[in-house]
Protein backbone atom coordinates (compact mmCIF):
# COMPACT_ATOMS: atom_id res chain seq x y z
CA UNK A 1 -1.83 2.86 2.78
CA UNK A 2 -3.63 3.51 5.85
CA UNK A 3 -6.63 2.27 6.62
CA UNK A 4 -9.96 3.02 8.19
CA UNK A 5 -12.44 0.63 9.71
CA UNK A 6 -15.87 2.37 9.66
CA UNK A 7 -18.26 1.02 12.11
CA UNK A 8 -22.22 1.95 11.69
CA UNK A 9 -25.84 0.63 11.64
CA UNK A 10 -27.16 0.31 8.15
CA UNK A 11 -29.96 3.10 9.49
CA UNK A 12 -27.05 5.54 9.00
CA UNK A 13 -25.25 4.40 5.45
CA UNK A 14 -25.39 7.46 3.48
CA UNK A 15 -23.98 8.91 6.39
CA UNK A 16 -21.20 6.55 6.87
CA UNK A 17 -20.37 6.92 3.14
CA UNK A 18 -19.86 10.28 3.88
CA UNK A 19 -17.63 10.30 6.29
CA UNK A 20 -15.31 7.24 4.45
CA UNK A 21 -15.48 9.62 1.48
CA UNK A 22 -13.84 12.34 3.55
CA UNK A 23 -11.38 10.21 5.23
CA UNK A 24 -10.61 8.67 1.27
CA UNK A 25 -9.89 12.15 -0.20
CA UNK A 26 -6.92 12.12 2.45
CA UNK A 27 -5.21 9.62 0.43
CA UNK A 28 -6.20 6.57 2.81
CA UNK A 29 -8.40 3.62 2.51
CA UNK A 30 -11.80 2.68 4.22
CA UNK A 31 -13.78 -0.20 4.75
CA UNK A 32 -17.51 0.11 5.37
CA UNK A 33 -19.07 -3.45 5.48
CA UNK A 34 -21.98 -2.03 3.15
CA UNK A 35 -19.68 -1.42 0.44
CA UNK A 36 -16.61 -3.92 1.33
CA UNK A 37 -18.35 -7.09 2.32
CA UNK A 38 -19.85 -8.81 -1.28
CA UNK A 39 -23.63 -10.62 -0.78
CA UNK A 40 -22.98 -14.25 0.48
CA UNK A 41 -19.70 -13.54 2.38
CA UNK A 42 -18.50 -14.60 5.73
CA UNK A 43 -19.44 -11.33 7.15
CA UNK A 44 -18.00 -12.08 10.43
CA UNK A 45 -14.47 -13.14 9.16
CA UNK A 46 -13.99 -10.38 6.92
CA UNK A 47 -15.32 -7.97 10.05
CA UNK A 48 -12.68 -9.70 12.16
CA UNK A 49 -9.67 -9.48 9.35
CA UNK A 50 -10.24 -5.67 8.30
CA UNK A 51 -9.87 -4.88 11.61
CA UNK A 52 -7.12 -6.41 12.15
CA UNK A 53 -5.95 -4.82 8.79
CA UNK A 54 -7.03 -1.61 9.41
CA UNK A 55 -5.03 1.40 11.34
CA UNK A 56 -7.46 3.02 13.00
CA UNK A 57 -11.46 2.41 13.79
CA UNK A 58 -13.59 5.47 13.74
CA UNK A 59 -17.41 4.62 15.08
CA UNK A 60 -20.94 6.51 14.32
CA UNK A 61 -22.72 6.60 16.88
CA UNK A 62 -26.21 7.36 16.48
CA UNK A 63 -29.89 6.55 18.20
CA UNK A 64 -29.43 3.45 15.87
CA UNK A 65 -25.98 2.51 16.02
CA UNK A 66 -26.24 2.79 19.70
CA UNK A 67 -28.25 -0.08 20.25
CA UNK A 68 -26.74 -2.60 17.52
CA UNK A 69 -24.21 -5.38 19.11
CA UNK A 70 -21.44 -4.96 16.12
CA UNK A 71 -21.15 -1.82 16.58
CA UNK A 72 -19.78 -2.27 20.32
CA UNK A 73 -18.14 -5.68 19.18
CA UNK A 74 -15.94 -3.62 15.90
CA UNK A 75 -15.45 -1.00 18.89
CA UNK A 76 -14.02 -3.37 21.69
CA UNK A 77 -12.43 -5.77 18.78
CA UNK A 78 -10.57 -2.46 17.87
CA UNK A 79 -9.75 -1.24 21.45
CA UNK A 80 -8.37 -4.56 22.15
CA UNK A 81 -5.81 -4.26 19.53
CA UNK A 82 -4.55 -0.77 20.77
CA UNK A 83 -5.77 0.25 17.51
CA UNK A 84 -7.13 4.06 17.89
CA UNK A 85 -10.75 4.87 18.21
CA UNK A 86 -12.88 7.89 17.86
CA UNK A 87 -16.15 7.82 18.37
CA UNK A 88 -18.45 10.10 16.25
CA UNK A 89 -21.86 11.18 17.63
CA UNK A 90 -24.83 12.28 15.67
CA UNK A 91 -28.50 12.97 17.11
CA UNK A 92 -27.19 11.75 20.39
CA UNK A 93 -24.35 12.11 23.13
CA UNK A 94 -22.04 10.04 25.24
CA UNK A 95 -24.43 11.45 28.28
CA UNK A 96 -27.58 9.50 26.61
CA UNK A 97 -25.44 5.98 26.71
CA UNK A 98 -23.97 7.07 30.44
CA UNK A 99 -28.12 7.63 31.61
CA UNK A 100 -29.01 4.83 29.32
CA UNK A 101 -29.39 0.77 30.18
CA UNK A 102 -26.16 -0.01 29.06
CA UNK A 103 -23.60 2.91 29.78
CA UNK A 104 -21.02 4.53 28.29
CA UNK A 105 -18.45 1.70 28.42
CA UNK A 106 -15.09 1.77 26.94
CA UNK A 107 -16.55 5.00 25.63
CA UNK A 108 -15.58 6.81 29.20
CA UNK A 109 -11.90 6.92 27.61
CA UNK A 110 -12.14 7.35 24.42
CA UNK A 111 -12.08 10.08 22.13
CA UNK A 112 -15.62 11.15 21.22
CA UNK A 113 -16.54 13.95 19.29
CA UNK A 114 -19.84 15.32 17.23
CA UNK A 115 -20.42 15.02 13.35
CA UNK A 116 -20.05 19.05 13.60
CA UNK A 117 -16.43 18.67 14.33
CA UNK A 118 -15.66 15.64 12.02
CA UNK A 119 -13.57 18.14 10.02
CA UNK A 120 -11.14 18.55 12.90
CA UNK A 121 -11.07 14.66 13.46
CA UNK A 122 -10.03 14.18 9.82
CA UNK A 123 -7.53 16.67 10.11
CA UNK A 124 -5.89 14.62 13.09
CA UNK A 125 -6.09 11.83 10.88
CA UNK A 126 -3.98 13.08 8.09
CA UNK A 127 -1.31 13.86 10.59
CA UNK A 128 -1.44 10.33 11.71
CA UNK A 129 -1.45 8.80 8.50
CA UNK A 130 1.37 11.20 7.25
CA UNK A 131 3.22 10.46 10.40
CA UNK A 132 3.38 7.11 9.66
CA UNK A 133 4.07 7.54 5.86
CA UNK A 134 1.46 6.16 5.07
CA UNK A 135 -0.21 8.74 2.97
């Protein structure tokens, strides 16, 4: 089956649920460390192994996101496995990291899109999975 690594702040859950419940009704499998991680676990070994399980890591970026460290580590752990990464924006753009302190980093790149045109990203997704048979 494949999988999807979502990466997000815990400001922005019920959004994140969201979006793994879209990517779910395709047939594939997320993990969201809210709802995949039980209380008391090594949170950064299972962070580490379900990205190294997963297919494909698709990151919210928002105001909040932006500024937390796993975020960017689940992002570069991702990228550094020549996994594919989209980046989603919501309440902010690529252009506020670029101005901002710590820049756009791997980011320049990537694929970014807004939560408007999530729809299209899941689309691609489907074709990806289904390429792969593994929807």
């Amino acid at each position: 089956m494949y999988r999807v690594f979502v990466s997000q702040a815990a400001e922005d859950t019920w959004l994140a649920e969201q979006m793994a419940r879209s990517i779910e009704e395709l047939g594939c499998s997320t993990f969201l460390d809210v709802k995949s991680i039980p209380k008391g676990a090594d949170f950064k070994e299972a962070v580490r192994r379900e990205i190294q399980r997963s297919n494909e890591l698709v990151a919210l970026f928002t105001p909040w996101s932006a500024k937390r460290s796993w975020v960017w580590i689940e992002l570069g752990a991702a990228w550094g496995q020549s996994k594919p990464v989209m980046a989603v924006f919501y309440g902010m753009s690529v252009n506020d990291l670029r101005t901002g302190e710590q820049g756009a980093a791997i980011l320049e790149d990537m694929n970014v899109v807004r939560l408007n045109d999530f729809a299209a990203y899941v689309v691609e997704l489907r074709d990806r999975a289904k390429a792969e048979g593994l929807v």
